[in-house]
C-alpha atoms as a PDB file:
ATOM      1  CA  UNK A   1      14.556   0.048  15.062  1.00  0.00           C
ATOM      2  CA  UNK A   2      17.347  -0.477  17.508  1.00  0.00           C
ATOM      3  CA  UNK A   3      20.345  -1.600  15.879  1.00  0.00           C
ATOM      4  CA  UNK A   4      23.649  -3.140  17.069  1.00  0.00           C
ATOM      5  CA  UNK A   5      27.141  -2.834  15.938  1.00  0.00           C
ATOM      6  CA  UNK A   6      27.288  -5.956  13.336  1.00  0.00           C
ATOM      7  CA  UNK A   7      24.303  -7.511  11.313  1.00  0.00           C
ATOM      8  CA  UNK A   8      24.782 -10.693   9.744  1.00  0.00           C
ATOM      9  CA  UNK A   9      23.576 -11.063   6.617  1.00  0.00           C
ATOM     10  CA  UNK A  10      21.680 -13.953   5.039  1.00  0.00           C
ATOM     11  CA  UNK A  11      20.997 -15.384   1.109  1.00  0.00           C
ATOM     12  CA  UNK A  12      19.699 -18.673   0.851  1.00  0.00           C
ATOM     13  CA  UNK A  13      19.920 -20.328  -2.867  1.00  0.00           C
ATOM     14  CA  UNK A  14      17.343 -24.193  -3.162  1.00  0.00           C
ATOM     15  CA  UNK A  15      17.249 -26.277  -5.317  1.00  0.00           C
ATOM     16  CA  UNK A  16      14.218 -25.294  -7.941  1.00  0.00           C
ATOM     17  CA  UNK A  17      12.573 -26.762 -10.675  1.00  0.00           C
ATOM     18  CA  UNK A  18      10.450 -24.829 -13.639  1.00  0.00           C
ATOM     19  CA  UNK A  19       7.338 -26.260 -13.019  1.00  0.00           C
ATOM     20  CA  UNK A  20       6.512 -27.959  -9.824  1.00  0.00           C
ATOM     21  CA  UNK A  21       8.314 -30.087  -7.363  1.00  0.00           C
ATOM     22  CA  UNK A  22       9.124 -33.436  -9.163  1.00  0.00           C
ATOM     23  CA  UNK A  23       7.369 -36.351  -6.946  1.00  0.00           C
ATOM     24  CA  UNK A  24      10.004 -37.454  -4.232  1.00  0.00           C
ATOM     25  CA  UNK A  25      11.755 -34.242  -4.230  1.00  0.00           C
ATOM     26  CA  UNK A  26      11.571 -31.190  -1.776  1.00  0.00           C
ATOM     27  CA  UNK A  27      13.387 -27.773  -2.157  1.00  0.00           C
ATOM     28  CA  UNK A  28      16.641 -27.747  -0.104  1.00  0.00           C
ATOM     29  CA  UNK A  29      18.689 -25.359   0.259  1.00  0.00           C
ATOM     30  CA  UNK A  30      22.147 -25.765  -1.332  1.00  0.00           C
ATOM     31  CA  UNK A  31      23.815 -22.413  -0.717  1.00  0.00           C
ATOM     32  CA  UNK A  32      23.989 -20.070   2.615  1.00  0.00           C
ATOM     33  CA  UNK A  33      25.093 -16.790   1.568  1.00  0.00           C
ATOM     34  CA  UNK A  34      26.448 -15.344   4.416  1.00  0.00           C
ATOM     35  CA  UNK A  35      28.319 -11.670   5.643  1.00  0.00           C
ATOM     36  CA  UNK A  36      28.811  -9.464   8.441  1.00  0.00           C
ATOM     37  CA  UNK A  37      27.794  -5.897   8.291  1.00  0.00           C
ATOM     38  CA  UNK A  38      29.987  -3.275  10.444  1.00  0.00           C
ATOM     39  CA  UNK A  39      26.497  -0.906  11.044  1.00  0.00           C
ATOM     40  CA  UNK A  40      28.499   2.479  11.504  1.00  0.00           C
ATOM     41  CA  UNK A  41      31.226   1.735   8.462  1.00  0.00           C
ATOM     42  CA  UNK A  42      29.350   0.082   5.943  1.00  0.00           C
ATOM     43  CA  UNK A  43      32.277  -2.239   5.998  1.00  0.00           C
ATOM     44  CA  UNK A  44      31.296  -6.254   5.173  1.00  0.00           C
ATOM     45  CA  UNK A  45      33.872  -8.896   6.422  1.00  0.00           C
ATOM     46  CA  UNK A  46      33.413 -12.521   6.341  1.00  0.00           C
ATOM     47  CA  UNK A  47      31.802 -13.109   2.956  1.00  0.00           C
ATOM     48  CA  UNK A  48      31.430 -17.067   2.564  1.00  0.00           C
ATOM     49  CA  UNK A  49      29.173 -19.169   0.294  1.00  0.00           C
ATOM     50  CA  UNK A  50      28.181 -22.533   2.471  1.00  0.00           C
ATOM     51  CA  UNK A  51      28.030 -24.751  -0.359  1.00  0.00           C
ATOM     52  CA  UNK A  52      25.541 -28.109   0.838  1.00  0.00           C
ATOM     53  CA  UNK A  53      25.032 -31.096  -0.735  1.00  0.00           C
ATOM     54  CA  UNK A  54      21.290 -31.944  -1.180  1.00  0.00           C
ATOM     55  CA  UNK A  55      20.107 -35.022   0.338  1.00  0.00           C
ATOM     56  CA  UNK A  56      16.604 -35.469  -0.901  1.00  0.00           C
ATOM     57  CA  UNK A  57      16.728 -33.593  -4.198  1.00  0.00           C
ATOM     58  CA  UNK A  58      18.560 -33.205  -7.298  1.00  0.00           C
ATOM     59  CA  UNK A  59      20.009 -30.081  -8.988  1.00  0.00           C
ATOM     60  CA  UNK A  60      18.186 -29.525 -12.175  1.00  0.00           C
ATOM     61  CA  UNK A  61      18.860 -27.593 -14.920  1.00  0.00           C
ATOM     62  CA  UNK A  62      16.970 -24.466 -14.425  1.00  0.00           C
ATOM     63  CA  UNK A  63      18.193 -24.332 -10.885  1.00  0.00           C
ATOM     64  CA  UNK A  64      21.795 -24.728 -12.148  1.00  0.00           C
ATOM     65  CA  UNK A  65      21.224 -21.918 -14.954  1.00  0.00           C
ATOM     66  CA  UNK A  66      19.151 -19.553 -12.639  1.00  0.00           C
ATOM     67  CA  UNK A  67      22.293 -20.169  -9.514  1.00  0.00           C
ATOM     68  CA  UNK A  68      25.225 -21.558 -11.617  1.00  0.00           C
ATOM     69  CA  UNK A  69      25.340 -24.033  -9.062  1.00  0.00           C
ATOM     70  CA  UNK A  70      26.138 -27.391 -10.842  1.00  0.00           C
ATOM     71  CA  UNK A  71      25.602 -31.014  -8.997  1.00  0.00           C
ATOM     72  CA  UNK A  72      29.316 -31.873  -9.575  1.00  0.00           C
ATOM     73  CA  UNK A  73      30.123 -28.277  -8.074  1.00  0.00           C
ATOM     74  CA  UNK A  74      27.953 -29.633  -4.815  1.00  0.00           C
ATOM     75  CA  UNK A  75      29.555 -33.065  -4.790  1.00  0.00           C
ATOM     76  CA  UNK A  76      33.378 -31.230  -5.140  1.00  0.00           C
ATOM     77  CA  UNK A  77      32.792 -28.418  -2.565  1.00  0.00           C
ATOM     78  CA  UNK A  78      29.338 -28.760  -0.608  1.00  0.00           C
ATOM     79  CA  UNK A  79      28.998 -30.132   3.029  1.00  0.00           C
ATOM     80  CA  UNK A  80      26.660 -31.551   4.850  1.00  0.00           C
ATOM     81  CA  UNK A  81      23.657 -29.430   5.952  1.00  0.00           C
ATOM     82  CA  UNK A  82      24.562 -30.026   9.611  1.00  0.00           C
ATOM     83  CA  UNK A  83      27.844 -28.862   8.784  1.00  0.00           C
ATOM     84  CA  UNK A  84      26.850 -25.332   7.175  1.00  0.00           C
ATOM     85  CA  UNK A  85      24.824 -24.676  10.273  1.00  0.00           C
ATOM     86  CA  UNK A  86      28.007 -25.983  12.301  1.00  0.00           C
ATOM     87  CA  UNK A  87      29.944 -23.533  10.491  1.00  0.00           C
ATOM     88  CA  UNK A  88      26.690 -20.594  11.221  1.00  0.00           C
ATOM     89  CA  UNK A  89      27.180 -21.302  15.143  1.00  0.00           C
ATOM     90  CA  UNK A  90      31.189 -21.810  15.488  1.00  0.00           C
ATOM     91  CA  UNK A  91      32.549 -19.175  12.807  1.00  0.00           C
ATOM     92  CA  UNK A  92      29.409 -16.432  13.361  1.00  0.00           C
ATOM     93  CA  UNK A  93      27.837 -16.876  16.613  1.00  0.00           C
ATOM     94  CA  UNK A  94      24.891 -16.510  14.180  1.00  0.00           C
ATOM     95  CA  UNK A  95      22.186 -16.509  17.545  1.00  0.00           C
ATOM     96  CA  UNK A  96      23.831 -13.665  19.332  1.00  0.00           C
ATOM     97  CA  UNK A  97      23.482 -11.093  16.362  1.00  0.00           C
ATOM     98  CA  UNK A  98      20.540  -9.626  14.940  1.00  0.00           C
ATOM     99  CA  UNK A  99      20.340 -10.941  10.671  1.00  0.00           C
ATOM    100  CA  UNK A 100      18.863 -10.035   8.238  1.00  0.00           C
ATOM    101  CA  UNK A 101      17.453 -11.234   4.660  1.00  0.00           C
ATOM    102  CA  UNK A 102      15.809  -9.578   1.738  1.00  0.00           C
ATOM    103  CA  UNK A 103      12.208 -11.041   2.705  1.00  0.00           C
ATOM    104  CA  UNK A 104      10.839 -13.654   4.464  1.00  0.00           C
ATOM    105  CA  UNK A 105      11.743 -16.990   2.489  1.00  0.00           C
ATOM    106  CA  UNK A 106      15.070 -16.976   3.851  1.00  0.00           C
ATOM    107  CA  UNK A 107      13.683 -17.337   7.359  1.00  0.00           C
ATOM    108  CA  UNK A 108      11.312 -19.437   6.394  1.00  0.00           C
ATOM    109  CA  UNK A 109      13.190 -22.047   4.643  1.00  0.00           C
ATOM    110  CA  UNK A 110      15.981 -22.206   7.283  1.00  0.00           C
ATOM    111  CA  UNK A 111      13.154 -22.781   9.807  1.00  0.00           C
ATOM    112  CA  UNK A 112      11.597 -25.067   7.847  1.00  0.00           C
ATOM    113  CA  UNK A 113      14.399 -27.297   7.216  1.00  0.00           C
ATOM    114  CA  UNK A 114      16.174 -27.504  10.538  1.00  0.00           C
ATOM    115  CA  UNK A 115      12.792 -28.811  11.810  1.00  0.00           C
ATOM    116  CA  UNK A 116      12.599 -31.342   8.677  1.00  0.00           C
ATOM    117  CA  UNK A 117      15.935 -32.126   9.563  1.00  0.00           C
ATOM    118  CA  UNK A 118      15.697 -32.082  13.648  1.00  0.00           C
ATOM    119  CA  UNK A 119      18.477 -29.757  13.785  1.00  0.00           C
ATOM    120  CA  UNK A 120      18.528 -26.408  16.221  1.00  0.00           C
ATOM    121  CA  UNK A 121      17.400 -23.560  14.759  1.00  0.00           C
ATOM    122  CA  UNK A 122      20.877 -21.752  14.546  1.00  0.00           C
ATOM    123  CA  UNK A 123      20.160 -17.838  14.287  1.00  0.00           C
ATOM    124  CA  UNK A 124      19.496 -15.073  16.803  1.00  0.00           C
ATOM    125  CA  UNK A 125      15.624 -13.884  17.402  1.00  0.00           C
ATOM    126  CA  UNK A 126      15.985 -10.614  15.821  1.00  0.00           C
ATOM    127  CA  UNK A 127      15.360 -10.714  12.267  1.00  0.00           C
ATOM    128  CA  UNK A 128      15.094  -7.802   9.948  1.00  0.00           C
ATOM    129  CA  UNK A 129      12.797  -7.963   6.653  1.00  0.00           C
ATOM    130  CA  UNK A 130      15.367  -6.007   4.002  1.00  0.00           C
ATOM    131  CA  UNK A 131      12.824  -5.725   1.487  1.00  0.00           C
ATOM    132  CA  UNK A 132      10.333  -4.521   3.985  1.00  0.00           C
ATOM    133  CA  UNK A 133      12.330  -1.806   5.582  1.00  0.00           C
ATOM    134  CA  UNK A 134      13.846  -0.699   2.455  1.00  0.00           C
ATOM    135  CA  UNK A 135      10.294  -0.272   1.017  1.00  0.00           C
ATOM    136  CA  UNK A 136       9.143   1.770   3.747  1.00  0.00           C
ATOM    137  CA  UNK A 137      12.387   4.192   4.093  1.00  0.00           C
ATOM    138  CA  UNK A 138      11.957   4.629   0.137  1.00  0.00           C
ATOM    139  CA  UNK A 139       8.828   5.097   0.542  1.00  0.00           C
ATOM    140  CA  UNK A 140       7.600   2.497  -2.300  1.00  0.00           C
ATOM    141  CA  UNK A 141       3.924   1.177  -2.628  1.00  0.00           C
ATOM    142  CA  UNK A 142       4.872  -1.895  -4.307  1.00  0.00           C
ATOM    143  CA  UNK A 143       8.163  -3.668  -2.860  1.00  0.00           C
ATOM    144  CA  UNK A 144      10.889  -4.585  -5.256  1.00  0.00           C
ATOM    145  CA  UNK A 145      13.305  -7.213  -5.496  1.00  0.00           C
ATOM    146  CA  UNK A 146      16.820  -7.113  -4.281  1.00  0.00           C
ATOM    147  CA  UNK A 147      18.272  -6.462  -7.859  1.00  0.00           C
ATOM    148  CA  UNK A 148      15.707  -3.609  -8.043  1.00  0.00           C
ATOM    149  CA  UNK A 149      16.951  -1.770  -4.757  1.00  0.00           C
ATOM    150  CA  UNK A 150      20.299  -1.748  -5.753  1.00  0.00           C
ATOM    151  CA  UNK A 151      19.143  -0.053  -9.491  1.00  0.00           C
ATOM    152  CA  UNK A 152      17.039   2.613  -7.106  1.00  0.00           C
ATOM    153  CA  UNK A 153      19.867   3.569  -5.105  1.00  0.00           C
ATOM    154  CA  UNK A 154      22.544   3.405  -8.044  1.00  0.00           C
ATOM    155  CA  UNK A 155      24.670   0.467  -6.595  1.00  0.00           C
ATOM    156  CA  UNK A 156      25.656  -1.957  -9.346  1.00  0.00           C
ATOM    157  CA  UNK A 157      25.027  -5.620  -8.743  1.00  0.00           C
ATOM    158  CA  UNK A 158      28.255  -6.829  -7.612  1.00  0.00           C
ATOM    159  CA  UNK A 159      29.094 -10.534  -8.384  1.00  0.00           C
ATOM    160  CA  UNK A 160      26.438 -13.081  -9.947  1.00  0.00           C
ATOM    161  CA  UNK A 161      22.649 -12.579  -8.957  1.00  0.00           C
ATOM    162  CA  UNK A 162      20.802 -15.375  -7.287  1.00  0.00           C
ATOM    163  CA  UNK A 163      24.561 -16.820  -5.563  1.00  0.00           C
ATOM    164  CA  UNK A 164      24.016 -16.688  -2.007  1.00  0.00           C
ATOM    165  CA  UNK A 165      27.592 -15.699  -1.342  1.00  0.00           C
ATOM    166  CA  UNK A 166      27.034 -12.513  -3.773  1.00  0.00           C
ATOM    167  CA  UNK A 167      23.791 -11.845  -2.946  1.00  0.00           C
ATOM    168  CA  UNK A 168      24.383 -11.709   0.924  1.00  0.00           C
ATOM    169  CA  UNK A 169      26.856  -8.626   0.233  1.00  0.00           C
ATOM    170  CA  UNK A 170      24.065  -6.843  -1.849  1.00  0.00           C
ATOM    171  CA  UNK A 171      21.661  -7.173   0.389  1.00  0.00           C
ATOM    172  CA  UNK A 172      24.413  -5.610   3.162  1.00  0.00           C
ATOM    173  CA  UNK A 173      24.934  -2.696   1.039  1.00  0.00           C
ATOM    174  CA  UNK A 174      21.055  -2.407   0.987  1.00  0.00           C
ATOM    175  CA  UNK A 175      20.665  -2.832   4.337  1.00  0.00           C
ATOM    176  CA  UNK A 176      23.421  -0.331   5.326  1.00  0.00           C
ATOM    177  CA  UNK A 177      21.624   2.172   2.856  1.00  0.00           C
ATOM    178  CA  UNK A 178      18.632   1.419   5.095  1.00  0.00           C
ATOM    179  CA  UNK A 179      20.343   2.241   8.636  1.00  0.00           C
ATOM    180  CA  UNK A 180      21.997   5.562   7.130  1.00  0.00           C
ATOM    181  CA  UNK A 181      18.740   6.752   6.037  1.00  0.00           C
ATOM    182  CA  UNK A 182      15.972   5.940   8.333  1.00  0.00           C
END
């Protein structure tokens, strides 16, 4: 896999329900998790949690206890979700870098919802599958989840699981694993 100098790393966090979608809601995301990933130090820099306010859902409960992410906390903090990919283009030149995720949903769901939305897709063609890779360099026949990887390779969980802005510096430490030992 070729690499290049800096990765950016991405963690999306949506709003969820336990059960299915309620009628007139969608799952949007709410969070971008987002870091840069020095490939020869290990060395992360710009950690930033893009806080967005939803526009055609609501925050509920289980997403709230599963994220900690709280509709006031949105309403305080979040921006628009033009503005979070704004801040992806002007702050990370996000389509010049190769990024990464830890599986596909993240690309996915930021695909889907610039088209929804009519907005530029905002990241770089060159997308690497975390979970994939770190499944095949370990060698695993059944992939595990990003909390999993980091138990496997003896790196504790830093911050609180399923916050983009935490999770997108696990996933770097992952991923770094990854280049070091492929």
């Amino acid at each position: 896999m070729k690499t290049t100098d800096k990765i950016i790393i991405i963690d999306l966090e949506a709003t969820c329900w336990n059960g299915p979608v309620p009628k007139g809601q969608v799952n949007e995301i709410i969070e971008i998790g987002v870091c840069v990933l020095d490939t020869h130090t290990g060395n992360i820099s710009k950690n930033k949690g893009i806080l967005i306010q939803p526009e055609y859902s609501t925050v509920s409960p289980f997403c709230t206890e599963l994220t900690t992410i709280t509709s006031d906390l949105l309403e305080r903090e979040g921006v628009s979700f033009d503005e979070a990919i704004a801040i992806l283009e002007e702050e990370y030149q996000a389509d010049t870098y190769t990024w990464a995720s830890y599986g596909q949903y993240d690309l996915n769901m930021l695909k889907k919802q610039c088209h929804f939305r009519k907005i530029d897709y905002p990241m770089g063609s060159q997308h690497i599958n975390v979970k994939e890779w770190f499944s095949d360099v370990r060698g695993l026949r059944k992939k595990v989840g990003m909390n999993g990887a980091l138990e496997i390779l003896g790196i504790p969980l830093e911050g609180t699981h399923h916050r983009g802005v935490d999770d997108a510096k696990n996933i770097a430490k992952i991923l770094h694993w990854c280049l070091k030992n492929s």
